[in-house]
N, C-alpha and C. Protein backbone atom coordinates (compact mmCIF):
# COMPACT_ATOMS: atom_id res chain seq x y z
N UNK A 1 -12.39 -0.26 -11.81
CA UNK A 1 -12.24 0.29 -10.47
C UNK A 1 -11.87 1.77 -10.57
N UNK A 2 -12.66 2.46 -9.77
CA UNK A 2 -12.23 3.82 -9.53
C UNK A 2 -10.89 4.25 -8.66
N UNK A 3 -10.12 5.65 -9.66
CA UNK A 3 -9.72 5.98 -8.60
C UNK A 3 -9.59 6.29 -7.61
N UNK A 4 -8.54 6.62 -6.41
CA UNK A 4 -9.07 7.08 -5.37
C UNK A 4 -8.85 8.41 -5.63
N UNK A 5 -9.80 9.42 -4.69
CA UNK A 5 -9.49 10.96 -5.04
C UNK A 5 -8.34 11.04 -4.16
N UNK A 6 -7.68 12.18 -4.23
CA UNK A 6 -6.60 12.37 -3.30
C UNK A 6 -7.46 13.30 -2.12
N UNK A 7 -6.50 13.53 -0.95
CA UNK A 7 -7.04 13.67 0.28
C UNK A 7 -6.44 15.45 0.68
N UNK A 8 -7.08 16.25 1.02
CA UNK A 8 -6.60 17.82 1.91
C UNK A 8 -4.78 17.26 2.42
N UNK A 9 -3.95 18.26 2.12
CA UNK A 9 -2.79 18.03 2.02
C UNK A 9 -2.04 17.39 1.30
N UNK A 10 -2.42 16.72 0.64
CA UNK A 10 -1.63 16.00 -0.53
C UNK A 10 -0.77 16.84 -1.51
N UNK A 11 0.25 16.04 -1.82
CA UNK A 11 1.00 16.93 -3.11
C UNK A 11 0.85 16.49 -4.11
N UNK A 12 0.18 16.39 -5.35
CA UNK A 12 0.20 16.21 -6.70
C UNK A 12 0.48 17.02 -7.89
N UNK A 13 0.82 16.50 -8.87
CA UNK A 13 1.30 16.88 -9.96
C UNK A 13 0.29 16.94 -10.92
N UNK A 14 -0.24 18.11 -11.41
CA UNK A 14 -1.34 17.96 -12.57
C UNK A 14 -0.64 18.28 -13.84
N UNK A 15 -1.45 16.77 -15.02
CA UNK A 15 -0.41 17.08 -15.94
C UNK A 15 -1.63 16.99 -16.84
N UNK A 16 -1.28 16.65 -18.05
CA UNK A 16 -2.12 16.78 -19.10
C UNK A 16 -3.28 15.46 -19.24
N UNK A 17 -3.04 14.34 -18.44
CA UNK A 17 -3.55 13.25 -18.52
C UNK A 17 -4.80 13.59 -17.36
N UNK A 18 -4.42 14.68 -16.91
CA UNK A 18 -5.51 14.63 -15.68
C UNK A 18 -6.41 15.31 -16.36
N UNK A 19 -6.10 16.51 -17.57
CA UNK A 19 -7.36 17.40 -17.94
C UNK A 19 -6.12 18.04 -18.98
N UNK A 20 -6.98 18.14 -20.42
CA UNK A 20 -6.27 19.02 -21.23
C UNK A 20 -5.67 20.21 -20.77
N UNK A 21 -6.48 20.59 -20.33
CA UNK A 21 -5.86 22.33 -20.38
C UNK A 21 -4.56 22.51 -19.40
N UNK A 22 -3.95 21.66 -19.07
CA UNK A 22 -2.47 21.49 -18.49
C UNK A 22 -1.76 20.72 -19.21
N UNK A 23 -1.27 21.67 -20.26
CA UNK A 23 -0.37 21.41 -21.27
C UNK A 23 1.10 21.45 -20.26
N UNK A 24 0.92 22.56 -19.62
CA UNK A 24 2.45 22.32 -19.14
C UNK A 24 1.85 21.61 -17.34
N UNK A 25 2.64 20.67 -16.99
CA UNK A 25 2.22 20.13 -15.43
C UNK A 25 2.57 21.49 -14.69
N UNK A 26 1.69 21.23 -13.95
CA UNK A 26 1.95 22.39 -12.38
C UNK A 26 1.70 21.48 -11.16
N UNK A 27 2.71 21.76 -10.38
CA UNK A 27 2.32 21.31 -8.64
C UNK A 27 1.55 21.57 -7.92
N UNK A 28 0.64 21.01 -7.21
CA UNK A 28 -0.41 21.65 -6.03
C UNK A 28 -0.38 20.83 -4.89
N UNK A 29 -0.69 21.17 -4.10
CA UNK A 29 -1.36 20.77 -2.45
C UNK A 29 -3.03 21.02 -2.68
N UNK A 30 -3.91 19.61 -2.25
CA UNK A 30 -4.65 19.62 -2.18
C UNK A 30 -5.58 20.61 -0.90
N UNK A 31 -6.68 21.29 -1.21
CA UNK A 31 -7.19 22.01 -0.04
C UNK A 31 -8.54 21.12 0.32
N UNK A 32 -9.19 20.79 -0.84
CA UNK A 32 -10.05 20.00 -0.67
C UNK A 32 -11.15 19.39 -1.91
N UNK A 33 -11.76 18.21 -2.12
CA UNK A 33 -12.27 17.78 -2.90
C UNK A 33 -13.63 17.98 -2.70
N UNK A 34 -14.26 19.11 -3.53
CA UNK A 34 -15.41 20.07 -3.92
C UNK A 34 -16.77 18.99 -4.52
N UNK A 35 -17.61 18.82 -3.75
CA UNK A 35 -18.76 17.47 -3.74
C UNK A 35 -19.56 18.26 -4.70
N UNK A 36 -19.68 18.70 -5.83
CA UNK A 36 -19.94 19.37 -7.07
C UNK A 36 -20.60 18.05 -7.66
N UNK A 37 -21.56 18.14 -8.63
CA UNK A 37 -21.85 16.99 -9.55
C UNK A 37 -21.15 17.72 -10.50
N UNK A 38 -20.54 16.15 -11.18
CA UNK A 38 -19.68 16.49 -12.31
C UNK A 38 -20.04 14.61 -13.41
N UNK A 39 -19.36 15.17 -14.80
CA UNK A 39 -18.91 13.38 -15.18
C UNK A 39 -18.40 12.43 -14.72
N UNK A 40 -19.02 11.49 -15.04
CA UNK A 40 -17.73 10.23 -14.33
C UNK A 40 -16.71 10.05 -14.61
N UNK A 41 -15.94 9.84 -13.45
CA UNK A 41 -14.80 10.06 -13.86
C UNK A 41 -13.79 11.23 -13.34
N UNK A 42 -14.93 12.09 -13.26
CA UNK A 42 -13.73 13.55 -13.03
C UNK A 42 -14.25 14.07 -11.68
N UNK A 43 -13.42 15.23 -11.21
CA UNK A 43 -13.84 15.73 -9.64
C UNK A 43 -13.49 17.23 -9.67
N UNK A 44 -13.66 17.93 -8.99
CA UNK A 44 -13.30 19.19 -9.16
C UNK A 44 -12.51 19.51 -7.92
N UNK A 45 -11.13 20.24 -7.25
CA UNK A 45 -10.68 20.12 -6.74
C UNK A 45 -10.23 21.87 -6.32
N UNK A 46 -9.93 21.85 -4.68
CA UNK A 46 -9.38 23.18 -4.43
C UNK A 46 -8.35 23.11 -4.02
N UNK A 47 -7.62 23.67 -4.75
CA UNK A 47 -5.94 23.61 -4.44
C UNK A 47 -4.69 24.68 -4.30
N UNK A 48 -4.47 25.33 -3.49
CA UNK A 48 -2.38 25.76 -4.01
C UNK A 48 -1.58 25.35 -4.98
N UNK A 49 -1.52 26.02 -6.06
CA UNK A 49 -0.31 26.02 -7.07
C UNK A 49 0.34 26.46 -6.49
N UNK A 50 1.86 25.38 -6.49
CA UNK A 50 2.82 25.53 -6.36
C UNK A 50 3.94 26.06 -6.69
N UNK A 51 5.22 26.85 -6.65
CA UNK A 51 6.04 27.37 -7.30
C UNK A 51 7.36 25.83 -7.27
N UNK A 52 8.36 25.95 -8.07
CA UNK A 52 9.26 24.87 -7.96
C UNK A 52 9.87 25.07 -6.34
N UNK A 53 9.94 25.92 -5.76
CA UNK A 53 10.41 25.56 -4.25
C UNK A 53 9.11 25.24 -3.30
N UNK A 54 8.33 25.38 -4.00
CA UNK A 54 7.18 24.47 -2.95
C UNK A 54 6.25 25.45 -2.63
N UNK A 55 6.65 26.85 -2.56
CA UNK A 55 5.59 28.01 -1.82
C UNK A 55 4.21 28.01 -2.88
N UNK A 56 3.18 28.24 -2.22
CA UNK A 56 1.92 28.46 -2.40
C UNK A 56 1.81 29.77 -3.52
N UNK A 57 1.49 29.92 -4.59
CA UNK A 57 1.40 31.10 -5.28
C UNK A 57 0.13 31.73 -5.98
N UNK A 58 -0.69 30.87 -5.78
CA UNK A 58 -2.13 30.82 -5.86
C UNK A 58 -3.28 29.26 -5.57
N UNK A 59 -4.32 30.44 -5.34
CA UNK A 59 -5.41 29.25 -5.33
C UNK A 59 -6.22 28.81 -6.10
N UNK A 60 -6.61 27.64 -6.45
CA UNK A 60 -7.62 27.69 -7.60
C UNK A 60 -8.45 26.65 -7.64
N UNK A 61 -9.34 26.34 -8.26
CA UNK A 61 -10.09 25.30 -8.33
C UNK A 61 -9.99 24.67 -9.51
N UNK A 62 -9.95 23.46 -9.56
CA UNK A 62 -9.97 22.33 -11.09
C UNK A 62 -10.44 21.63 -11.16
N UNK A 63 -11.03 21.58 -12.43
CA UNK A 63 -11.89 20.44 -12.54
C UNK A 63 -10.66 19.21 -13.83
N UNK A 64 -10.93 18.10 -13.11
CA UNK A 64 -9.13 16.99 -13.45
C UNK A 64 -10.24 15.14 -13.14
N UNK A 65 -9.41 14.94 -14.03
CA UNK A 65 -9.89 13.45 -14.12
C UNK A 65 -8.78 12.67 -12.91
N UNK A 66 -9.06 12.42 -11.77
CA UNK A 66 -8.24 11.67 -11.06
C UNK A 66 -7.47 10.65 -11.20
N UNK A 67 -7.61 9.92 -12.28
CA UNK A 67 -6.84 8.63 -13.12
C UNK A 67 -5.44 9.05 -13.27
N UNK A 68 -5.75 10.55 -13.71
CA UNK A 68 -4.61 11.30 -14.35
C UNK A 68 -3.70 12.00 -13.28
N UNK A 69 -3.83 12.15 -12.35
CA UNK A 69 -3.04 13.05 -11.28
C UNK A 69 -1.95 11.92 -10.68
N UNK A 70 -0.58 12.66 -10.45
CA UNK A 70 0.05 11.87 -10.06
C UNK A 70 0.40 12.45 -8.75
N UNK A 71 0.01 11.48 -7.83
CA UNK A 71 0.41 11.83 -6.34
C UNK A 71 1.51 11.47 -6.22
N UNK A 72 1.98 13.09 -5.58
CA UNK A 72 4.00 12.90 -5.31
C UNK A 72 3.73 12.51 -3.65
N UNK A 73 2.98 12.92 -2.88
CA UNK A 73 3.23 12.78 -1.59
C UNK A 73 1.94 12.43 -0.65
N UNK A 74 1.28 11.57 -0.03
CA UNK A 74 -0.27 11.38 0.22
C UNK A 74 0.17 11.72 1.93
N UNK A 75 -0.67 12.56 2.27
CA UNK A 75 -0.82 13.01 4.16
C UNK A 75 -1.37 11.99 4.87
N UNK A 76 -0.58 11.58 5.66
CA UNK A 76 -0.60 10.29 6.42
C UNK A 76 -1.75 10.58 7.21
N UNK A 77 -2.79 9.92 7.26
CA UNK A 77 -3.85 10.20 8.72
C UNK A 77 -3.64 10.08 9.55
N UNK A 78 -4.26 11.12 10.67
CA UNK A 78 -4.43 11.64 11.54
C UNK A 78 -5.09 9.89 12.59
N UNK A 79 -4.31 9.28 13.43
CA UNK A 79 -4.93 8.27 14.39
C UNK A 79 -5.73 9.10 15.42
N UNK A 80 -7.50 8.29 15.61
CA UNK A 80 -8.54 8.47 16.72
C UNK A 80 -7.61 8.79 17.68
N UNK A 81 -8.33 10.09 17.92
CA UNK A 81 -8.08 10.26 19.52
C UNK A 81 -6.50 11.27 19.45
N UNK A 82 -6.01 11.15 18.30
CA UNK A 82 -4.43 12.40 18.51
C UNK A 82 -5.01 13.64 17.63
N UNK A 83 -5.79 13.66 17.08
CA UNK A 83 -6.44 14.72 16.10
C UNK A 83 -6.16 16.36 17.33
N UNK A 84 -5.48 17.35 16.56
CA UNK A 84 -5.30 18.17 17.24
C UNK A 84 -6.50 19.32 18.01
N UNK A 85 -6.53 19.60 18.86
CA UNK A 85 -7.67 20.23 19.74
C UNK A 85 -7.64 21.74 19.76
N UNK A 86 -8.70 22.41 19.51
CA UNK A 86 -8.32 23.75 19.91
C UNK A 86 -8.51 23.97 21.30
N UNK A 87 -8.23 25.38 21.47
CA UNK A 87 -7.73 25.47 22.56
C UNK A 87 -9.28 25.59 23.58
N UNK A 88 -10.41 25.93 22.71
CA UNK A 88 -11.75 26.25 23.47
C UNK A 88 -11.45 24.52 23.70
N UNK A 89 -11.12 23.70 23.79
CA UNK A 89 -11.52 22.08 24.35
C UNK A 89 -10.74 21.88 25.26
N UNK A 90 -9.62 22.30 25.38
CA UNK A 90 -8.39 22.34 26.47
C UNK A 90 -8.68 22.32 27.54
N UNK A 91 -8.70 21.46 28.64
CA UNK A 91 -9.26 22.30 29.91
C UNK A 91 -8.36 22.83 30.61
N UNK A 92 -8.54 24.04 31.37
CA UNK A 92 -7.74 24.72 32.20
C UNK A 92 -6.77 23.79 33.22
């Protein structure tokens, strides 16, 4: 069974199990999962690196085996019909 990918907003931890080249783990917030052909198995991802207080310190893209990522925090969905509106839908 496959993993699941993680979802836009999420907090995960990329460590070495997700993809070599993160010898040391770094934190991110997911921005979004990049529909790229890749191996099985792996996904390529756009994300915010995190600093240890949480702020955004860059952006980047990775390519990470999802097996390997450990989700610290998954963004609860959005229920039909409360999804936020801009304001061009608003009616006067």
């Amino acid at each position: 069974m496959r993993e699941p990918l993680p979802t836009p907003g999420d907090l995960i931890q990329v460590t070495r199990a997700a993809s070599v080249q993160f010898i040391k783990p770094i934190g991110c917030r997911v921005i979004r999962v990049l529909d790229w052909i890749t191996y099985d198995g792996w996904c390529w991802l756009d994300v915010y690196q995190l600093d240890a207080k949480g702020d955004a310190v860059a952006r980047r893209s990775i390519f990470v085996q999802p097996a390997g990522l450990v989700i610290q925090r998954r963004t609860a969905p959005v229920p039909v019909g409360q999804q936020r509106r801009s304001r061009s839908n608003v009616r006067p």
